[in-house]
Protein backbone atom coordinates (compact mmCIF):
# COMPACT_ATOMS: atom_id res chain seq x y z
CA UNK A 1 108.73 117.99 -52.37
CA UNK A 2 111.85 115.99 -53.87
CA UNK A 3 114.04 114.72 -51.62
CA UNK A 4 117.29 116.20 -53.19
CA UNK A 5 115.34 119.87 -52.44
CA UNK A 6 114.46 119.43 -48.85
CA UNK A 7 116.61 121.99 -46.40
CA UNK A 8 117.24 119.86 -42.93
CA UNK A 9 118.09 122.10 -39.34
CA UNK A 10 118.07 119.73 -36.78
CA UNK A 11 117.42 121.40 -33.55
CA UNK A 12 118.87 118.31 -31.29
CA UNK A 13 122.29 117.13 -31.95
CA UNK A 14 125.10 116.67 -29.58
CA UNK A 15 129.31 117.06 -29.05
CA UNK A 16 131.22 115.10 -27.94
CA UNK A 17 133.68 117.47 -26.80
CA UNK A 18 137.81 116.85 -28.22
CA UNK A 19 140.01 116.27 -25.40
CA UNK A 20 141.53 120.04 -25.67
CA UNK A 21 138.09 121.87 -25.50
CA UNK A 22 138.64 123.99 -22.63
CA UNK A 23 142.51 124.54 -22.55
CA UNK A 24 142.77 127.19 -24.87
CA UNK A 25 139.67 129.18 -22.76
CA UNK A 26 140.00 128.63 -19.31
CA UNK A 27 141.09 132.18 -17.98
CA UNK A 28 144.67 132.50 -16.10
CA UNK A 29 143.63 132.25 -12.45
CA UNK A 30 142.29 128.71 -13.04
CA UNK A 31 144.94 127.02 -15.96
CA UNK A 32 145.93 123.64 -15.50
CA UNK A 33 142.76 123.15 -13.37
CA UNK A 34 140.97 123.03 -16.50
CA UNK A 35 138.33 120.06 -17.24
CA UNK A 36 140.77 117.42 -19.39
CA UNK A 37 140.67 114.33 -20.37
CA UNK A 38 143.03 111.50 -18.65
CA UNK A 39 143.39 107.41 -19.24
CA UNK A 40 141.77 105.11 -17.01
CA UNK A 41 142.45 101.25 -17.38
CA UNK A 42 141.94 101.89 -21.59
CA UNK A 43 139.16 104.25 -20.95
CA UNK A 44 139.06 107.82 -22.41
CA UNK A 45 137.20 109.91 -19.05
CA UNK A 46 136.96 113.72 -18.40
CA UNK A 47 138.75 114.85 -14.97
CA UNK A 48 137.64 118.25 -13.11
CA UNK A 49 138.26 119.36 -9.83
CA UNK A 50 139.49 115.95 -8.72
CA UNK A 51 136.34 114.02 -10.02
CA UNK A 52 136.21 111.98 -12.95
CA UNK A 53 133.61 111.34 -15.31
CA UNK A 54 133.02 108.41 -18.19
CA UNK A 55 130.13 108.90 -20.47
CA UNK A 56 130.97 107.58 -24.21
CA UNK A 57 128.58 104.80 -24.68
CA UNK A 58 125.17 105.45 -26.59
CA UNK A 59 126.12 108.64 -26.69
CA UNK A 60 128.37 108.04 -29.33
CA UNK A 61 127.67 104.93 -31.37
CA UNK A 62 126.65 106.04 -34.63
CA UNK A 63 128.53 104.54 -37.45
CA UNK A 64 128.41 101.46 -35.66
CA UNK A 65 126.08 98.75 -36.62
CA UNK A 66 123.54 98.29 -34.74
CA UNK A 67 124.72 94.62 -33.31
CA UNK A 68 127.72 96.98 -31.68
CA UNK A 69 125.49 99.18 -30.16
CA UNK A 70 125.50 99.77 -25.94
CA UNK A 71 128.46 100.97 -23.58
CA UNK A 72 131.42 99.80 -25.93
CA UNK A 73 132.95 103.30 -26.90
CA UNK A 74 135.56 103.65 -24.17
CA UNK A 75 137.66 106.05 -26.20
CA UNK A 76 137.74 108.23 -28.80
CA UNK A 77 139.72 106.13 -30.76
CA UNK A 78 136.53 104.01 -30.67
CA UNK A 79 134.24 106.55 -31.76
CA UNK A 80 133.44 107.72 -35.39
CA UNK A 81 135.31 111.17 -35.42
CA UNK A 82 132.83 112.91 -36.27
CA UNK A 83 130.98 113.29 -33.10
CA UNK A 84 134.35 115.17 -31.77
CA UNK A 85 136.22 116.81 -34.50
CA UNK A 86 134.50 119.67 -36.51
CA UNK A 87 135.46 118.72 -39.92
CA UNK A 88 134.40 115.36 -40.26
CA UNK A 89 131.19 116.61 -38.38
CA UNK A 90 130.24 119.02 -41.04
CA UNK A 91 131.62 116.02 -43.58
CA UNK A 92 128.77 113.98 -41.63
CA UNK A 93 126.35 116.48 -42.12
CA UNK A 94 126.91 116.76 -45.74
CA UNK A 95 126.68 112.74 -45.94
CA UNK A 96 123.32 112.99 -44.21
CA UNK A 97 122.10 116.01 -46.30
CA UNK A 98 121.45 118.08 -43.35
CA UNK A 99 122.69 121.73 -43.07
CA UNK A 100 122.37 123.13 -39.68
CA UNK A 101 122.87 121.89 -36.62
CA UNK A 102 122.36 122.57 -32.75
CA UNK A 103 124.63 120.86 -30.46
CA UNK A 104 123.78 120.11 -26.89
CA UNK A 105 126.97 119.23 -24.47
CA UNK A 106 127.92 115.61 -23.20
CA UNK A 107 131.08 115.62 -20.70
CA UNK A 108 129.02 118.91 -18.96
CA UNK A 109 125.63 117.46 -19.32
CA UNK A 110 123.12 118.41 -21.30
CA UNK A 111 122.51 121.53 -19.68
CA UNK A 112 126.03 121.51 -17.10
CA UNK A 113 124.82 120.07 -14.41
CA UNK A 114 128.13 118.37 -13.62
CA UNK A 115 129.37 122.12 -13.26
CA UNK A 116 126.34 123.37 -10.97
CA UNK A 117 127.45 122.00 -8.04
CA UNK A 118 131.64 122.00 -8.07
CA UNK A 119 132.44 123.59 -4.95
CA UNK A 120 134.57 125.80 -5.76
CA UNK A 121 132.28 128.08 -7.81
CA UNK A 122 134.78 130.45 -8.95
CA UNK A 123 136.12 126.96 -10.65
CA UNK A 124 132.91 126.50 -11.99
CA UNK A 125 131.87 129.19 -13.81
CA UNK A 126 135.53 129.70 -15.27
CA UNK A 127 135.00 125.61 -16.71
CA UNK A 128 131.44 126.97 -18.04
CA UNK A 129 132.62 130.25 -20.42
CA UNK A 130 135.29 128.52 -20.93
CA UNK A 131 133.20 125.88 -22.49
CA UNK A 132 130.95 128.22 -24.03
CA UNK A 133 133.68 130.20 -25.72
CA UNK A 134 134.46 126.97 -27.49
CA UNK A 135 131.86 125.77 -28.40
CA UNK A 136 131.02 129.51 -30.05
CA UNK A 137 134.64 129.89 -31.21
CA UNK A 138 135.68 126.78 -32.00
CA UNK A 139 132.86 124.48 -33.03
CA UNK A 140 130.04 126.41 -34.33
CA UNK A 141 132.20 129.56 -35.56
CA UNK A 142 134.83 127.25 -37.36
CA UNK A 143 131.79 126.46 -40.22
CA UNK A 144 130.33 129.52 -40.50
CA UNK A 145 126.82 128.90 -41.77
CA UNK A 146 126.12 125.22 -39.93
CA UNK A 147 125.65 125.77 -36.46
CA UNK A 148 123.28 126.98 -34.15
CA UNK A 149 125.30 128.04 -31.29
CA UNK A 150 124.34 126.87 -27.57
CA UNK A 151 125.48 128.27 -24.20
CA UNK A 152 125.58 127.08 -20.76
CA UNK A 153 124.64 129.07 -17.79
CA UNK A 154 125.73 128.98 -14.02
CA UNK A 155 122.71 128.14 -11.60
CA UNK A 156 123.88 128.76 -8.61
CA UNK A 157 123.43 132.71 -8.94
CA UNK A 158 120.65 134.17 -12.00
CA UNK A 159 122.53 137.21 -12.03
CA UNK A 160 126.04 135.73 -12.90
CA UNK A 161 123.67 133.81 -14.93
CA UNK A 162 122.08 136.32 -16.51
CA UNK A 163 125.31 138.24 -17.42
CA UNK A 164 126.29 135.04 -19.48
CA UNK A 165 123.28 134.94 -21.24
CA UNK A 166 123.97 138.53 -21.94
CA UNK A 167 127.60 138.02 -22.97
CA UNK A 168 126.93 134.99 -25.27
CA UNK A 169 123.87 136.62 -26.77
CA UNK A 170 126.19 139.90 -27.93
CA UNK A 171 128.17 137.64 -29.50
CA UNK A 172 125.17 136.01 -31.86
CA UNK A 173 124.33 132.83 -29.41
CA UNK A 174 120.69 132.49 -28.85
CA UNK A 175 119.87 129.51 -27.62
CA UNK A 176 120.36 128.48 -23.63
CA UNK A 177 120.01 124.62 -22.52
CA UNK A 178 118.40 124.63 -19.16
CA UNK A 179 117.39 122.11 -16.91
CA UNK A 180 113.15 120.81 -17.73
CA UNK A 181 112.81 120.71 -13.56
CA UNK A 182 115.96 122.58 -11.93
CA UNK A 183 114.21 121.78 -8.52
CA UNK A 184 115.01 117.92 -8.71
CA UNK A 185 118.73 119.28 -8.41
CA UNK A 186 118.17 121.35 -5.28
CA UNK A 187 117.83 124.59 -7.20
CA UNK A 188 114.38 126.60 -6.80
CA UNK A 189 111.54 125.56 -9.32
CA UNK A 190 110.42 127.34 -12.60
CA UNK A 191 107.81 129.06 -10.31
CA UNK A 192 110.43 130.44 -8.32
CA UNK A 193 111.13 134.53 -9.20
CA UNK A 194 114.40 133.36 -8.44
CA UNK A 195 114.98 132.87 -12.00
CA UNK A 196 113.47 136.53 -13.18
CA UNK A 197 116.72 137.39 -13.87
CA UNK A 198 117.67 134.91 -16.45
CA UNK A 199 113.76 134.79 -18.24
CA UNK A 200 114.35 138.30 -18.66
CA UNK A 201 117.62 138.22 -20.39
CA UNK A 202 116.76 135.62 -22.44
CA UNK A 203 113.42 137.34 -23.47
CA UNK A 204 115.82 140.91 -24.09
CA UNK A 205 117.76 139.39 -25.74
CA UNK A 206 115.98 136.75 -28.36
CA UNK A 207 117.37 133.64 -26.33
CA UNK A 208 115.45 129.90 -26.58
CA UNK A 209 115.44 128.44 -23.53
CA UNK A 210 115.87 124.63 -24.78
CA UNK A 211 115.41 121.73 -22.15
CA UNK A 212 116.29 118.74 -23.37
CA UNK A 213 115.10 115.49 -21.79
CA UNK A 214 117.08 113.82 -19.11
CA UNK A 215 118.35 117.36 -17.72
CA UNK A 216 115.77 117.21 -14.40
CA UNK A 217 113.11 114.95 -14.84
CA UNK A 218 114.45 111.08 -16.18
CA UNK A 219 112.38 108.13 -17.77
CA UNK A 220 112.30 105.79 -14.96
CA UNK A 221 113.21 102.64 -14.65
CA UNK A 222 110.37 100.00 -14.31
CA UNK A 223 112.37 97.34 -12.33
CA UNK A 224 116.05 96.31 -12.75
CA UNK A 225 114.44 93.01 -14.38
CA UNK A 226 113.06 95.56 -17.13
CA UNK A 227 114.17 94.93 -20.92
CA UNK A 228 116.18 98.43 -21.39
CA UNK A 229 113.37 98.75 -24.47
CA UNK A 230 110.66 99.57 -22.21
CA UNK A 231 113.29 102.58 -20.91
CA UNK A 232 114.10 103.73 -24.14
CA UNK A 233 110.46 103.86 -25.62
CA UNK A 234 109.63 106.25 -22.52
CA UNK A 235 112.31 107.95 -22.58
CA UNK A 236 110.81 111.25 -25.48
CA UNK A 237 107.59 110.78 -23.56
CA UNK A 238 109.54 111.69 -19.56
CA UNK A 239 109.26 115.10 -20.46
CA UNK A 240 105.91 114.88 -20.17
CA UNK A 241 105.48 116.11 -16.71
CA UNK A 242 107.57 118.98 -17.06
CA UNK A 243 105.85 120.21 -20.06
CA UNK A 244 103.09 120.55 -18.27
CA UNK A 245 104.59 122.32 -15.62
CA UNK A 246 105.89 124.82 -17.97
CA UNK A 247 102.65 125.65 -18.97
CA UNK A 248 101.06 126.66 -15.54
CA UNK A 249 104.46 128.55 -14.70
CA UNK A 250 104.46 131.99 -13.89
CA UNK A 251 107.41 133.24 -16.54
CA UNK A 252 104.88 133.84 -19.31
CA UNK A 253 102.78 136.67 -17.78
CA UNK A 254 106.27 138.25 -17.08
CA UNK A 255 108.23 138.23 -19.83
CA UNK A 256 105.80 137.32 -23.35
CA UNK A 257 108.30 136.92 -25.92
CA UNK A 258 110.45 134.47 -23.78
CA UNK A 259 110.42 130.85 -25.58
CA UNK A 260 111.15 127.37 -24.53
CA UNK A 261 111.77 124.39 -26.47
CA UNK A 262 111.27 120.47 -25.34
CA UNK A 263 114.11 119.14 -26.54
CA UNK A 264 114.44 115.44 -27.93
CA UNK A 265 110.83 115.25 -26.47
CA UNK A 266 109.02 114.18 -29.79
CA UNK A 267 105.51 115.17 -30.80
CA UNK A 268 102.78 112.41 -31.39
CA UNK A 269 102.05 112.54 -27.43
CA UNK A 270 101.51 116.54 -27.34
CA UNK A 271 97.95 116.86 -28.88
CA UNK A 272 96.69 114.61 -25.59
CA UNK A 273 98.54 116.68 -23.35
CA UNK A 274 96.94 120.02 -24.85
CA UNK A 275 93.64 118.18 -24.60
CA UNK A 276 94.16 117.19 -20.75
CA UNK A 277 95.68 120.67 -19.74
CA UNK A 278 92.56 122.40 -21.54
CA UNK A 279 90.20 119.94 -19.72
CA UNK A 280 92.14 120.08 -16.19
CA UNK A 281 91.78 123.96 -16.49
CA UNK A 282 87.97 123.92 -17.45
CA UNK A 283 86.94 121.67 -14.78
CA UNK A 284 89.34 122.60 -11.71
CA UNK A 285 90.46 126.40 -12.13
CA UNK A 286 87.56 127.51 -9.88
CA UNK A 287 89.09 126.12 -6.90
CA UNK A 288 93.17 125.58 -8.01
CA UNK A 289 92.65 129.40 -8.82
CA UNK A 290 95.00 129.45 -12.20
CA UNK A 291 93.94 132.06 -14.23
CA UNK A 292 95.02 131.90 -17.93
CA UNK A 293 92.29 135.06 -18.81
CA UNK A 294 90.92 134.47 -21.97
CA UNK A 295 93.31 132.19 -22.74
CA UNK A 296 93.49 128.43 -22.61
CA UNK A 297 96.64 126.35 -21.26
CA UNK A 298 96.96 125.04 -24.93
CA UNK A 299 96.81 128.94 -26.00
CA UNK A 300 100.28 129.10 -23.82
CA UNK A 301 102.02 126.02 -25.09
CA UNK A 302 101.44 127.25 -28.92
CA UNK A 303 102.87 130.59 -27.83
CA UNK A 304 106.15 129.43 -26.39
CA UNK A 305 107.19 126.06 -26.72
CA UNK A 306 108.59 125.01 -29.58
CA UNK A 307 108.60 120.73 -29.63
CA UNK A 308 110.98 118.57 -32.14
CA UNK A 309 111.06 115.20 -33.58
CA UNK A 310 112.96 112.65 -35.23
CA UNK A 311 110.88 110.21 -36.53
CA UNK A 312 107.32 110.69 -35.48
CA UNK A 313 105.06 109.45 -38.10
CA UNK A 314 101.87 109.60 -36.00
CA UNK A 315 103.02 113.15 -35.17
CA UNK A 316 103.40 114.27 -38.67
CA UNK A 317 99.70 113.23 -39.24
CA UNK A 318 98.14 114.90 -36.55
CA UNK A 319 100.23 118.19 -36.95
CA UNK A 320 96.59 119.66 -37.22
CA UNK A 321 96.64 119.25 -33.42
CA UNK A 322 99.73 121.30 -32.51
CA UNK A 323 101.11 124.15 -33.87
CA UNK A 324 102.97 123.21 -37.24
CA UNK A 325 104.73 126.96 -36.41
CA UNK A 326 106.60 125.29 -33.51
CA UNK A 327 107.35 122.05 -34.39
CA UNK A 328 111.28 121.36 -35.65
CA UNK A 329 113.38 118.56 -36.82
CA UNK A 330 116.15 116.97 -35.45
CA UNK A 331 118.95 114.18 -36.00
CA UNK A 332 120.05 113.37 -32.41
CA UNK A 333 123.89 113.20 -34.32
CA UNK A 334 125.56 111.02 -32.58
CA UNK A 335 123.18 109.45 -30.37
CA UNK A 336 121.68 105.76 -30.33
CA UNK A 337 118.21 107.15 -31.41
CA UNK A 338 119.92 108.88 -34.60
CA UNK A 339 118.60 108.19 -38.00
CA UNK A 340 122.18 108.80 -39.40
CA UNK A 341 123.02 108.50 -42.55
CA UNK A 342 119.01 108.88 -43.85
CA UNK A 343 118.16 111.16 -41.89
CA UNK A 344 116.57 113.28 -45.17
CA UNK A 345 115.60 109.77 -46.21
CA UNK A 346 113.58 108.84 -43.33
CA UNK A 347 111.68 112.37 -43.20
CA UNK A 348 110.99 112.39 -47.01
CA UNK A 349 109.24 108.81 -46.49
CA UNK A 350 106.53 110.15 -43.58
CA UNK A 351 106.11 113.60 -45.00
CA UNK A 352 104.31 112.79 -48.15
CA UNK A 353 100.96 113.86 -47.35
CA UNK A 354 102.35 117.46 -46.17
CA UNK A 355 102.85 120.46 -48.38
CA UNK A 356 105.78 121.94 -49.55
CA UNK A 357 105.14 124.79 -47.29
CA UNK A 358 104.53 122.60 -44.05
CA UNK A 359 107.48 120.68 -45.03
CA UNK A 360 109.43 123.48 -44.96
CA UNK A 361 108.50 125.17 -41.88
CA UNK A 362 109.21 121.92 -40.08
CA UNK A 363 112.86 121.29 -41.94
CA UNK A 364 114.14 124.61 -41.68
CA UNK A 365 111.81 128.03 -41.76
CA UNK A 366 110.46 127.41 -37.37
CA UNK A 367 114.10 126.61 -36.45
CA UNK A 368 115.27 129.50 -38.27
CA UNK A 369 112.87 131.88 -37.06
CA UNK A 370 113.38 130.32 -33.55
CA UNK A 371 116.72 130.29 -33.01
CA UNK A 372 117.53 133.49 -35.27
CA UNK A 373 120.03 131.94 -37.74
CA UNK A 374 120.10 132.29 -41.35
CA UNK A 375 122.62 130.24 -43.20
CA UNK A 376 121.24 131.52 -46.43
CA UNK A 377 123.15 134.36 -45.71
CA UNK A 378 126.25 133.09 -45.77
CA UNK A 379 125.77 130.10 -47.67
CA UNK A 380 123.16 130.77 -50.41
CA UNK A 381 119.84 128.71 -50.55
CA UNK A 382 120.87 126.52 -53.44
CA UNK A 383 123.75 125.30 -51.19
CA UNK A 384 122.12 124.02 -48.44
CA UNK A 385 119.83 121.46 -49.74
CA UNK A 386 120.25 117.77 -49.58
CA UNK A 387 120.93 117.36 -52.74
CA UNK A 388 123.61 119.96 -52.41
CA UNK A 389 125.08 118.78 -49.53
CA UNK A 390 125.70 115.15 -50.72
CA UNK A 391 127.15 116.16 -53.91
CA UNK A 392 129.98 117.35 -51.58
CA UNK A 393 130.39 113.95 -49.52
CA UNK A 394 131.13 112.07 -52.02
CA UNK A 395 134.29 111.13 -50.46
CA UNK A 396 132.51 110.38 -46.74
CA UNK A 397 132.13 106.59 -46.22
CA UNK A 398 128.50 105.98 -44.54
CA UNK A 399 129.09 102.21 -44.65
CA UNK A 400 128.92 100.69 -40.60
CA UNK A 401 132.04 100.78 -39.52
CA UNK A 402 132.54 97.08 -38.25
CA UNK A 403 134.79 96.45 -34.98
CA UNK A 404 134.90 99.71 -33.88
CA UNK A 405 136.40 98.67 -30.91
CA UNK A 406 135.74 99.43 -26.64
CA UNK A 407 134.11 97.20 -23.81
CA UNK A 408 132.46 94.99 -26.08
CA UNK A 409 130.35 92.89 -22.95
CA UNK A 410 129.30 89.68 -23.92
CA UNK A 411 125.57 89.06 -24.38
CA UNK A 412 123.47 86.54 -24.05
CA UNK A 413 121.06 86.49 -27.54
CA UNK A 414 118.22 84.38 -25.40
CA UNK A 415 118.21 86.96 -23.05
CA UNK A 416 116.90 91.02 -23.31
CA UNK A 417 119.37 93.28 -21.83
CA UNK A 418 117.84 94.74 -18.66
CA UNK A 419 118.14 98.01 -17.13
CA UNK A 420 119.98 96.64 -14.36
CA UNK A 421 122.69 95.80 -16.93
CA UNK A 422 122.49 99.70 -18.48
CA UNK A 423 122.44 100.45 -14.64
CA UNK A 424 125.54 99.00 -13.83
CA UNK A 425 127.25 100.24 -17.22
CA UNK A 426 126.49 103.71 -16.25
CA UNK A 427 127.36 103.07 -12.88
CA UNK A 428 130.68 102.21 -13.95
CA UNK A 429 130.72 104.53 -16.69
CA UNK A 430 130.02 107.57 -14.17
CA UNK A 431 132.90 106.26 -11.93
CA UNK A 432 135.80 106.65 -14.85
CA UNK A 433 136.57 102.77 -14.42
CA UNK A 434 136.74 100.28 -17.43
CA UNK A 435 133.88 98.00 -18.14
C-alpha cells in the first residue's frame, strides 16, 4: 500500500464548538437562554443556565508546538481555527490526508454530561437538539461527504431519549456518544432495563453506541506529586474496566445487532483482556452463574464492540488477537494526543507488514460499515485518498504556529509537571476564571 492511496476515517475526533452553535437551534420557548459563550478576565468560557464552563486547553492545542502545549488556549483567538470553524476543518483534513471524520462534543462533554443534570430539564433537552441539529446541520451537513454525524441523548428519561435517537437517526445520524459507566453519574448502570428503551432504538435503527473514554470511568490520578505522564499513558487503558463490564451486560441477549464502540480506548491492551474474560468465565461461571451458552465472553466483544487507535504499533502486530473487522482509526483532531499533520504518515510507517486488504478495513471499510456512511457516494473513490486530499491543501500551512497566545504558566524545566498542577488548571479551567 502507497501512502498517497491509503483512504483515512478517523472514528475519534472532536469540536470545538463556534461561539454561535446553538443560537440559530434553540426552539422559541427557551431563546436567549441558549448555551453562549461570554468573556471572563481574557478567557473565552461557555455560560448555561447561570453556570459557566472553561475547557480550551489540551483540548485544543494542535498546531502548536509541542513546547506550547498544556492549559494556554484561553480563547479562540488562541486556537488554530480549525478545531471551530468548518472550513478550515475540512482544509485540516485535506492537509492531513484524511477524509472522514467523527466528531465527539467538548463545551457539552463528550457524551453531555454537563446537560444531564441542569435542573431545569425542559432547558436541557432544548440545549441538547439544539446542539444536535447543529452539529447535523451545520457541521457535518455543511461538507457533505466528510462527516460522520454524532448525536447526544437526554439521560434523565430513555424514552425522551429514545425519541432522539429516533429523530436523529431519520435524518441519517447513526452514531450516539454515551457515557462507558452512566452509574458513576447517579444514573442506573448498563445492567439496568432502564435503558431498554434506548438499546432498542439504537439497534432499530442502525445506531453505534460510542463511549469514549473519560465520559464515566476516568484514569486516576496516582498522587498530586505524580508527573502528569504517568496520567496520560493510562489514560486509553481507563476504559479498561468498563469494557469489561460491557461484555457481561445484559443488552446483548436483548437486542443482537446493537453495537458499541470504545472510543479513544486504543487496542494493544484488548487481546489480554479477551484472554482474562475467557479465563474468568471458564473458571468462575459455575458459581457467578453468567451464562454466555456456547459462546465465550471474547465471542461477545468481537460481535459488538468495535475498538480504535491512533498509534498502536504493538496493536497493529497482534491484530491476529482481536477482530481486524472491528478495529478503526482515528486522529483525535484537535486533541494533545493527535498525530496532526502525519496522521497518514504515522499509520503508513507501522502498517507495513499488513495487507492491502487489512489496511483497508482498518482505514476506512469497518468504519464505513459501522457507522453506515459512504463518502464514495458523493465524493468518488479517487477523491478521497491521501494523495487526493493533499493535492487540494496546498494552500494550508502545517508549519507550528509559534506564540499562539493564552495562559502561558511558567515552568520550571528541572521539574515534571504534576497532576496537581493539571489539577488546579482544570480546577480553574472548570470555574470560567483566568489562569
Amino acid at each position: 500500500m502507497k501512502l498517497e492511496d491509503l483512504i483515512l476515517v478517523s472514528v475519534d475526533d472532536h469540536v470545538i464548538e463556534p461561539p454561535n452553535a446553538f443560537a440559530r437551534h434553540m426552539p422559541a420557548k427557551y431563546k436567549g437562554r441558549e448555551p453562549k459563550v461570554v468573556s471572563i478576565n481574557g478567557r473565552d468560557v461557555w455560560e448555561f443556565e447561570e453556570k459557566v464552563t472553561g475547557y480550551m486547553g489540551l483540548n485544543s492545542v494542535v498546531g502548536r508546538p509541542k513546547e506550547e502545549y498544556g492549559m494556554e488556549p484561553l480563547s479562540y483567538e488562541h486556537m488554530r481555527k480549525g478545531t471551530w470553524d468548518i472550513r478550515a476543518r475540512v482544509d485540516d483534513m485535506n492537509a492531513n490526508g484524511v477524509l472522514g471524520s467523527l466528531c465527539f462534543p467538548t463545551f457539552p462533554g463528550f457524551a453531555g454530561q454537563r446537560f444531564q443534570t441542569v435542573p431545569d430539564k425542559g432547558a436541557a433537552l432544548a440545549a441538547i437538539q439544539a446542539y444536535n441539529d447543529w452539529h447535523l446541520h451545520d457541521w457535518a451537513n455543511a461538507a457533505p461527504g466528510r462527516f460522520i454525524p454524532l448525536m447526544l441523548a437526554p439521560w434523565w428519561d430513555p424514552q425522551l431519549a429514545a425519541a432522539e435517537v429516533r429523530r436523529m437517526a431519520t435524518q441519517g445520524v447513526h452514531a450516539l456518544s454515551f457515557s462507558d459507566n452512566p452509574a458513576l453519574q447517579g444514573f442506573p448502570s448498563i445492567h439496568s432495563d432502564y435503558w431498554d428503551p434506548v438499546w432498542k432504538a439504537c439497534s432499530d435503527h442502525n445506531v453505534v453506541i460510542c463511549c469514549h473514554i473519560g465520559t464515566g470511568a476516568k484514569a486516576a490520578h496516582a498522587s498530586d506529586e505524580s508527573p502528569i505522564d504517568a496520567w496520560i499513558t493510562s489514560m486509553p487503558i481507563s476504559i479498561a474496566n468498563s469494557a469489561a463490564d460491557w461484555i457481561w451486560a445484559p443488552m446483548w441477549k436483548k437486542f443482537p445487532k446493537l453495537r458499541m464502540a470504545l472510543s479513544e480506548g486504543g487496542i494493544g491492551w484488548i487481546p489480554y483482556l479477551l484472554e482474562r474474560a475467557n479465563f474468568t468465565h471458564r473458571h468462575h461461571h459455575a458459581w457467578t452463574n453468567s451464562n454466555f451458552g456456547d459462546l465465550q465472553p471474547s465471542d461477545i466483544f468481537n460481535k459488538h464492540i468495535i475498538t480504535c487507535f491512533i498509534e498502536d504499533e504493538f496493536g497493529l502486530r497482534n491484530l491476529d488477537s482481536i477482530n481486524a473487522d472491528m478495529a478503526t482509526w482515528e486522529c483525535d483532531y484537535p486533541h494533545s494526543d493527535c498525530t496532526w499533520p502525519t496522521s497518514a504518515d504515522v499509520f503508513h510507517t507501522q502498517s507495513r507488514h499488513l495487507s492491502d486488504d487489512v489496511i483497508n478495513k482498518l482505514t476506512h471499510l469497518n468504519a464505513m460499515r459501522e457507522f453506515s456512511y459512504d463518502p464514495f457516494a458523493i465524493l468518488g473513490r479517487e477523491n478521497c485518498t491521501v494523495g487526493a486530499l493533499r493535492a487540494k491543501a496546498a494552500h494550508v500551512s502545517i508549519e507550528p504556529a509559534l506564540g499562539m497566545g493564552g495562559a502561558a504558566p511558567v515552568r520550571d524545566p528541572n521539574k515534571p509537571v504534576t497532576s496537581g498542577d493539571i489539577n488546579r488548571m482544570f480546577a480553574q479551567a472548570d470555574a470560567g476564571t483566568a489562569l
